[in-house]
PDB file of N, CA and C in Angstrom:
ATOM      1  N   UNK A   1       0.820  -1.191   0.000  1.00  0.00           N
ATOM      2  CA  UNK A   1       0.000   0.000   0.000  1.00  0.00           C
ATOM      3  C   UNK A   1       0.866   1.258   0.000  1.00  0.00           C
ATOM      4  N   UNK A   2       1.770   1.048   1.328  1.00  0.00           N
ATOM      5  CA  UNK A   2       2.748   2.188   1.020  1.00  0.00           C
ATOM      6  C   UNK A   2       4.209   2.186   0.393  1.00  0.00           C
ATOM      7  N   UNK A   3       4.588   1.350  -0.856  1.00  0.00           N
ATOM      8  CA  UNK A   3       5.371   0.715  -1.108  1.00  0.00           C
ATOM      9  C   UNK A   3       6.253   2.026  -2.039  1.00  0.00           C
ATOM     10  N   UNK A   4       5.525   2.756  -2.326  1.00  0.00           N
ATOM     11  CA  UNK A   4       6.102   4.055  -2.992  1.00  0.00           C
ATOM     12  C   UNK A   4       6.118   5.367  -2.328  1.00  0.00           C
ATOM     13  N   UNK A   5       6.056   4.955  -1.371  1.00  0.00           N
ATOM     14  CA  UNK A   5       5.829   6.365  -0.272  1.00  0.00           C
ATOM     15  C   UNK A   5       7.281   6.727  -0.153  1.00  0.00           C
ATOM     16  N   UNK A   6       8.087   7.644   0.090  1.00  0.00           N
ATOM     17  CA  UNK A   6       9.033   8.308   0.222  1.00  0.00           C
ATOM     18  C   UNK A   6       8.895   9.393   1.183  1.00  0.00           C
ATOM     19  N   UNK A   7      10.446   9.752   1.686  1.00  0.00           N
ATOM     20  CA  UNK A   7      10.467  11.365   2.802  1.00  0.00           C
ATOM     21  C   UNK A   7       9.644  12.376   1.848  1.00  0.00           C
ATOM     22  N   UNK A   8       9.768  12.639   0.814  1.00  0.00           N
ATOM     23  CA  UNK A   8       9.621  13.675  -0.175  1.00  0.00           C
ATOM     24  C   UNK A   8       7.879  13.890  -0.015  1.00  0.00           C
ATOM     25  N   UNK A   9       7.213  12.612  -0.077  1.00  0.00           N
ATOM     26  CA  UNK A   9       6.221  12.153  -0.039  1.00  0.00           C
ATOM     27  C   UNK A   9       5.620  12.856   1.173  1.00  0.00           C
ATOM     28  N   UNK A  10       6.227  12.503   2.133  1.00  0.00           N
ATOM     29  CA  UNK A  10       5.707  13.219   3.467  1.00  0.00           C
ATOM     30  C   UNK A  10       6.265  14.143   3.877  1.00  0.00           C
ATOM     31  N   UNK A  11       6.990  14.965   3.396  1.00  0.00           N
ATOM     32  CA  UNK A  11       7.447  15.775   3.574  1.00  0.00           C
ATOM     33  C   UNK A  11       6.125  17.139   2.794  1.00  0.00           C
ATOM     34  N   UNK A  12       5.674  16.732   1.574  1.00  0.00           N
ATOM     35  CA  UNK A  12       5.122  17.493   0.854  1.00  0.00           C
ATOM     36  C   UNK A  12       3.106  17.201   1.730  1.00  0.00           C
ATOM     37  N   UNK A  13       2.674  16.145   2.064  1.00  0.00           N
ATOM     38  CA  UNK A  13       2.480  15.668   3.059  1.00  0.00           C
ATOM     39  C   UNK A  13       2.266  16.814   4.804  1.00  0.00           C
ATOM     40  N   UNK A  14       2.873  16.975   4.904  1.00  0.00           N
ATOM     41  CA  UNK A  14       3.419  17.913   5.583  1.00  0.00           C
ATOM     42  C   UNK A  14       3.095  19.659   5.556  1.00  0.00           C
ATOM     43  N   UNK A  15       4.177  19.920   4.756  1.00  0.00           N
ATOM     44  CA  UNK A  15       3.411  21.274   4.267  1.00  0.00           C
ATOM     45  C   UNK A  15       2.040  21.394   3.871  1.00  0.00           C
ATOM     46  N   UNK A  16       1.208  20.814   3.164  1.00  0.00           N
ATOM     47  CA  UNK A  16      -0.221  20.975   3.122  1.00  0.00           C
ATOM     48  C   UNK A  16      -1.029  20.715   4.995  1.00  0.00           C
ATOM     49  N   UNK A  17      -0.544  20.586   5.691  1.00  0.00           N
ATOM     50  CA  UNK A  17      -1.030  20.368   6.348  1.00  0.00           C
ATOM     51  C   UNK A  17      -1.321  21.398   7.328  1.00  0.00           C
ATOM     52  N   UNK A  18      -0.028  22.154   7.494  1.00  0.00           N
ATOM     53  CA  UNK A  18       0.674  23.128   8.189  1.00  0.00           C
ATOM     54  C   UNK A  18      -0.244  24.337   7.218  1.00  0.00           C
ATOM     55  N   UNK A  19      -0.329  24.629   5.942  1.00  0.00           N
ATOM     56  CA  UNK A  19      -1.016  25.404   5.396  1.00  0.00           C
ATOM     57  C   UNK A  19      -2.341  25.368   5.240  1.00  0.00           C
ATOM     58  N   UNK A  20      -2.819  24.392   6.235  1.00  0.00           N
ATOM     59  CA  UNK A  20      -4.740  23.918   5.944  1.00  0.00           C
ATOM     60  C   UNK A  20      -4.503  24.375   7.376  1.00  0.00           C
ATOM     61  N   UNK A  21      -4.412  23.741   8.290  1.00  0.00           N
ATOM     62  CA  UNK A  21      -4.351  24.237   9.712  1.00  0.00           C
ATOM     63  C   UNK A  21      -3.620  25.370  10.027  1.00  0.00           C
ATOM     64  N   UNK A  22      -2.871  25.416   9.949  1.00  0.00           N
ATOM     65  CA  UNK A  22      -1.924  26.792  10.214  1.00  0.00           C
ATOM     66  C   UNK A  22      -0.843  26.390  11.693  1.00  0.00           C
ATOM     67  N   UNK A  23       0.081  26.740  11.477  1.00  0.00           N
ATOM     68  CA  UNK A  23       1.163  26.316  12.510  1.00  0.00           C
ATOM     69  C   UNK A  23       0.494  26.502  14.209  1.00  0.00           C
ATOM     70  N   UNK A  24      -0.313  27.442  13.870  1.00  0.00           N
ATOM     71  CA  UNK A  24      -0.584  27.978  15.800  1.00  0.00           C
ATOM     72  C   UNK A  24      -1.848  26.540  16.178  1.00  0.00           C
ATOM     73  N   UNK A  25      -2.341  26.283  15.014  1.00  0.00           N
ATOM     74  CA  UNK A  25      -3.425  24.641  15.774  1.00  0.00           C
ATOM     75  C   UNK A  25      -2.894  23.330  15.590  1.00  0.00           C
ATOM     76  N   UNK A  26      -2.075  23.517  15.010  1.00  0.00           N
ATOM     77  CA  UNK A  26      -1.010  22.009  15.021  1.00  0.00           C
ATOM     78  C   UNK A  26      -1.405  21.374  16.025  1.00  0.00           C
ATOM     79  N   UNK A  27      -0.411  22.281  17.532  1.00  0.00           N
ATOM     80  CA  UNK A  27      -0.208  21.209  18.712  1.00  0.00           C
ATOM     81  C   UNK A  27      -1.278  21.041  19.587  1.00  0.00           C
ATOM     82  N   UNK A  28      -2.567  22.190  19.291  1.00  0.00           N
ATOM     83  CA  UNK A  28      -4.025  21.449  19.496  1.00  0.00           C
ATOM     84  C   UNK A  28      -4.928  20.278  18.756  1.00  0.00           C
ATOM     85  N   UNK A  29      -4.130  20.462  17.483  1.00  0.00           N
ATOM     86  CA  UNK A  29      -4.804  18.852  16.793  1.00  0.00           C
ATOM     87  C   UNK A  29      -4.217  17.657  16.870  1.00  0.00           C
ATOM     88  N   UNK A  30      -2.803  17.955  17.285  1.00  0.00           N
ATOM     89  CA  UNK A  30      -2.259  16.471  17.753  1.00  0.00           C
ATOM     90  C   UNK A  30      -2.551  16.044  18.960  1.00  0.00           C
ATOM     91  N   UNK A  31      -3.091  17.334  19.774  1.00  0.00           N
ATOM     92  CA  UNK A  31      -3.582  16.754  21.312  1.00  0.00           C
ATOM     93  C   UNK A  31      -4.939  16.131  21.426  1.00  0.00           C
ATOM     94  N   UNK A  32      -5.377  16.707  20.284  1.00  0.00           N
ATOM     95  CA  UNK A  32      -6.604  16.124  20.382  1.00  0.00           C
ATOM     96  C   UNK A  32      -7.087  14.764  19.917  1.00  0.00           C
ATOM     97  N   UNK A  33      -6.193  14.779  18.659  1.00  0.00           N
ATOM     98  CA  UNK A  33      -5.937  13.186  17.819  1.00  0.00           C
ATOM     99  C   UNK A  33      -4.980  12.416  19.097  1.00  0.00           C
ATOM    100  N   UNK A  34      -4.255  12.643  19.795  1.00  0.00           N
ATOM    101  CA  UNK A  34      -4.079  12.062  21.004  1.00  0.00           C
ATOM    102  C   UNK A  34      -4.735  11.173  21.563  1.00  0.00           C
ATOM    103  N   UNK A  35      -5.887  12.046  22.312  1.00  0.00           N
ATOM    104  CA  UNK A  35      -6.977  11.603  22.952  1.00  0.00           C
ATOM    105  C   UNK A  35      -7.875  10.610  22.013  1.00  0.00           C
ATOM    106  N   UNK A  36      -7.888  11.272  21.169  1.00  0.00           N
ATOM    107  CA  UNK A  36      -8.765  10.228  20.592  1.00  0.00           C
ATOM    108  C   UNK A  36      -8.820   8.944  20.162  1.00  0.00           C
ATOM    109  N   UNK A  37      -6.966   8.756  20.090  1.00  0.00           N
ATOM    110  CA  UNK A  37      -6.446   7.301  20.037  1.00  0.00           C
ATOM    111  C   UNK A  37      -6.486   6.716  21.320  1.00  0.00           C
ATOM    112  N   UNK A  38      -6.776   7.467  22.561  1.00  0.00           N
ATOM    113  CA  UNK A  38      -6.728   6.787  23.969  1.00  0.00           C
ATOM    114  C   UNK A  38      -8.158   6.364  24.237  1.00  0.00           C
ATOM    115  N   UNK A  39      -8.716   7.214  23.513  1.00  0.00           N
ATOM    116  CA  UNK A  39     -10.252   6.602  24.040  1.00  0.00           C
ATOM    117  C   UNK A  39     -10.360   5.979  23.218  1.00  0.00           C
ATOM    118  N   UNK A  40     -10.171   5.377  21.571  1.00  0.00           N
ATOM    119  CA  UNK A  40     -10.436   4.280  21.075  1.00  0.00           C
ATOM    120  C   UNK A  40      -9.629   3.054  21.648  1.00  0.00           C
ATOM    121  N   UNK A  41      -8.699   2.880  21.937  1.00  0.00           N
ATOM    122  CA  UNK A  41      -7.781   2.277  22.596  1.00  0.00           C
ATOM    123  C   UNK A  41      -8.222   1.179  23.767  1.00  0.00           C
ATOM    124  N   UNK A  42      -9.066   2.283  24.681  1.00  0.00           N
ATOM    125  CA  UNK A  42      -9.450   1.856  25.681  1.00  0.00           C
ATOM    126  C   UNK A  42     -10.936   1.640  25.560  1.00  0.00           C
ATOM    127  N   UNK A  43     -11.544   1.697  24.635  1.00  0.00           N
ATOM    128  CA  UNK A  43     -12.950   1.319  23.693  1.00  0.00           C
ATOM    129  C   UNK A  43     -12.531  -0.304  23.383  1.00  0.00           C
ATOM    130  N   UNK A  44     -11.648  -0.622  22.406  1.00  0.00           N
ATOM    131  CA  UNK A  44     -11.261  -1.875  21.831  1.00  0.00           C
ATOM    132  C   UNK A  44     -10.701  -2.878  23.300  1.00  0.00           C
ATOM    133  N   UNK A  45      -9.844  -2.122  23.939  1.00  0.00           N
ATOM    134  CA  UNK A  45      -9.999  -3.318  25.256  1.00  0.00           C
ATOM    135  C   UNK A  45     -11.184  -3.912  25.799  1.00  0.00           C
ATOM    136  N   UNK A  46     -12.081  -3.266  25.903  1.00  0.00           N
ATOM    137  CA  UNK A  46     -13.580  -3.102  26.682  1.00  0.00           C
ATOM    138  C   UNK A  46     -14.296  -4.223  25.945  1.00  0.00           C
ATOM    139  N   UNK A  47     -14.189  -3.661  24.322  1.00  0.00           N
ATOM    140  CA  UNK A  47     -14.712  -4.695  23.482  1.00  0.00           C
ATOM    141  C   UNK A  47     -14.142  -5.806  23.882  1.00  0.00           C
ATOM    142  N   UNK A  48     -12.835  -6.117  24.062  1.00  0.00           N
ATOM    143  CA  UNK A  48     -12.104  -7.062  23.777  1.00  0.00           C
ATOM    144  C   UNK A  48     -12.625  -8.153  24.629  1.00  0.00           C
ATOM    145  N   UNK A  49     -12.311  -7.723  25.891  1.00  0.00           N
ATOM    146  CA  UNK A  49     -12.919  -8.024  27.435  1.00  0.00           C
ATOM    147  C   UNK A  49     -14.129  -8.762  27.179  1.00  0.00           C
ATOM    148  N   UNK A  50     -15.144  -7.824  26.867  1.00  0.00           N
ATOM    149  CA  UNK A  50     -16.704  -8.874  26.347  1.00  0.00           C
ATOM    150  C   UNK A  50     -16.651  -9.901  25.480  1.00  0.00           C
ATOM    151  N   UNK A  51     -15.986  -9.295  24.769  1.00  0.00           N
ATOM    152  CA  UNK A  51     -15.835 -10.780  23.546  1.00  0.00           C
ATOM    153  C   UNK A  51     -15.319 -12.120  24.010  1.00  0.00           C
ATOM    154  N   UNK A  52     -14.487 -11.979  24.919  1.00  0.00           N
ATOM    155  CA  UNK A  52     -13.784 -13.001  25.516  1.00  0.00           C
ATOM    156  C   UNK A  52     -14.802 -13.583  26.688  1.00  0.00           C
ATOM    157  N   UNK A  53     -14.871 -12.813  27.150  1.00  0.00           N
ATOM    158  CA  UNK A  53     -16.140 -13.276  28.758  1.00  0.00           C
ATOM    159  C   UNK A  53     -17.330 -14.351  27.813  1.00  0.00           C
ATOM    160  N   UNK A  54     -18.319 -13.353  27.120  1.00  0.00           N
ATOM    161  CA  UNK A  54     -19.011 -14.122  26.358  1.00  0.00           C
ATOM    162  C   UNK A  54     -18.357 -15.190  25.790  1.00  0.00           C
ATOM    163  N   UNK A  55     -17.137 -15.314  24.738  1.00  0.00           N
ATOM    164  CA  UNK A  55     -16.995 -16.442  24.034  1.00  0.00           C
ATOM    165  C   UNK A  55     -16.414 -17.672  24.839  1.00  0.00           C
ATOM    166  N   UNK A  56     -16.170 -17.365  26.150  1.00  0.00           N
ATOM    167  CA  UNK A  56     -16.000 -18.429  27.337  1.00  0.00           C
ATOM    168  C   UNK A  56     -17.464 -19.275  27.715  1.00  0.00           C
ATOM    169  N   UNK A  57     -18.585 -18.354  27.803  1.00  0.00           N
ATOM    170  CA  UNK A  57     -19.590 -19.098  28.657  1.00  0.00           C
ATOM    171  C   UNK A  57     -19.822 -19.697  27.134  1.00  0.00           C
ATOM    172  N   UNK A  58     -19.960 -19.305  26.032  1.00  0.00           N
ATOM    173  CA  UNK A  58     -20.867 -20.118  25.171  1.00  0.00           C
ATOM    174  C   UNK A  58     -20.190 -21.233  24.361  1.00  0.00           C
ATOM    175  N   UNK A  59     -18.694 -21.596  24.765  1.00  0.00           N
ATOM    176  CA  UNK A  59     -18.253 -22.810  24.298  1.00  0.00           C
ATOM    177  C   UNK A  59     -18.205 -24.116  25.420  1.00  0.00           C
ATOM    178  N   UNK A  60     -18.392 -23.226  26.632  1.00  0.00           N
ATOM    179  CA  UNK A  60     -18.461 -24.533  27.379  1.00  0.00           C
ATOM    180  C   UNK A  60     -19.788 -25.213  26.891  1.00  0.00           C
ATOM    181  N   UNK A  61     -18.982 -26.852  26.957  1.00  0.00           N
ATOM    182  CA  UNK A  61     -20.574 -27.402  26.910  1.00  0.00           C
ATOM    183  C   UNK A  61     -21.017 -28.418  27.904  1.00  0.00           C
ATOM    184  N   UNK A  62     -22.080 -28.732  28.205  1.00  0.00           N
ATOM    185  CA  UNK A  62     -22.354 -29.541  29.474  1.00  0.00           C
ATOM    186  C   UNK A  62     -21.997 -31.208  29.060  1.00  0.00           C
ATOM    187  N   UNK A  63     -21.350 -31.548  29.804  1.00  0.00           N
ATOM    188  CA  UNK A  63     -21.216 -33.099  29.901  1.00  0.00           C
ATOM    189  C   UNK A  63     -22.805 -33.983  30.514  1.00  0.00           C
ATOM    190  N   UNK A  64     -23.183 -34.904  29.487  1.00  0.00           N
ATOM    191  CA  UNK A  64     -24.370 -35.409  30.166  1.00  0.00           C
ATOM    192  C   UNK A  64     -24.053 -36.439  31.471  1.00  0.00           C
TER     193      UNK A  64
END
Protein backbone atom coordinates (compact mmCIF):
# COMPACT_ATOMS: atom_id res chain seq x y z
CA UNK A 1 0.00 0.00 0.00
CA UNK A 2 2.75 2.19 1.02
CA UNK A 3 5.37 0.72 -1.11
CA UNK A 4 6.10 4.05 -2.99
CA UNK A 5 5.83 6.37 -0.27
CA UNK A 6 9.03 8.31 0.22
CA UNK A 7 10.47 11.37 2.80
CA UNK A 8 9.62 13.68 -0.17
CA UNK A 9 6.22 12.15 -0.04
CA UNK A 10 5.71 13.22 3.47
CA UNK A 11 7.45 15.78 3.57
CA UNK A 12 5.12 17.49 0.85
CA UNK A 13 2.48 15.67 3.06
CA UNK A 14 3.42 17.91 5.58
CA UNK A 15 3.41 21.27 4.27
CA UNK A 16 -0.22 20.98 3.12
CA UNK A 17 -1.03 20.37 6.35
CA UNK A 18 0.67 23.13 8.19
CA UNK A 19 -1.02 25.40 5.40
CA UNK A 20 -4.74 23.92 5.94
CA UNK A 21 -4.35 24.24 9.71
CA UNK A 22 -1.92 26.79 10.21
CA UNK A 23 1.16 26.32 12.51
CA UNK A 24 -0.58 27.98 15.80
CA UNK A 25 -3.42 24.64 15.77
CA UNK A 26 -1.01 22.01 15.02
CA UNK A 27 -0.21 21.21 18.71
CA UNK A 28 -4.03 21.45 19.50
CA UNK A 29 -4.80 18.85 16.79
CA UNK A 30 -2.26 16.47 17.75
CA UNK A 31 -3.58 16.75 21.31
CA UNK A 32 -6.60 16.12 20.38
CA UNK A 33 -5.94 13.19 17.82
CA UNK A 34 -4.08 12.06 21.00
CA UNK A 35 -6.98 11.60 22.95
CA UNK A 36 -8.77 10.23 20.59
CA UNK A 37 -6.45 7.30 20.04
CA UNK A 38 -6.73 6.79 23.97
CA UNK A 39 -10.25 6.60 24.04
CA UNK A 40 -10.44 4.28 21.07
CA UNK A 41 -7.78 2.28 22.60
CA UNK A 42 -9.45 1.86 25.68
CA UNK A 43 -12.95 1.32 23.69
CA UNK A 44 -11.26 -1.88 21.83
CA UNK A 45 -10.00 -3.32 25.26
CA UNK A 46 -13.58 -3.10 26.68
CA UNK A 47 -14.71 -4.70 23.48
CA UNK A 48 -12.10 -7.06 23.78
CA UNK A 49 -12.92 -8.02 27.43
CA UNK A 50 -16.70 -8.87 26.35
CA UNK A 51 -15.83 -10.78 23.55
CA UNK A 52 -13.78 -13.00 25.52
CA UNK A 53 -16.14 -13.28 28.76
CA UNK A 54 -19.01 -14.12 26.36
CA UNK A 55 -17.00 -16.44 24.03
CA UNK A 56 -16.00 -18.43 27.34
CA UNK A 57 -19.59 -19.10 28.66
CA UNK A 58 -20.87 -20.12 25.17
CA UNK A 59 -18.25 -22.81 24.30
CA UNK A 60 -18.46 -24.53 27.38
CA UNK A 61 -20.57 -27.40 26.91
CA UNK A 62 -22.35 -29.54 29.47
CA UNK A 63 -21.22 -33.10 29.90
CA UNK A 64 -24.37 -35.41 30.17
Amino acid sequence: MFAGFTGWHALIILVVVVLLFGATKLPALAKSVGQSMKIFRSEMKTTDGDDKAAGDDSQATPKP
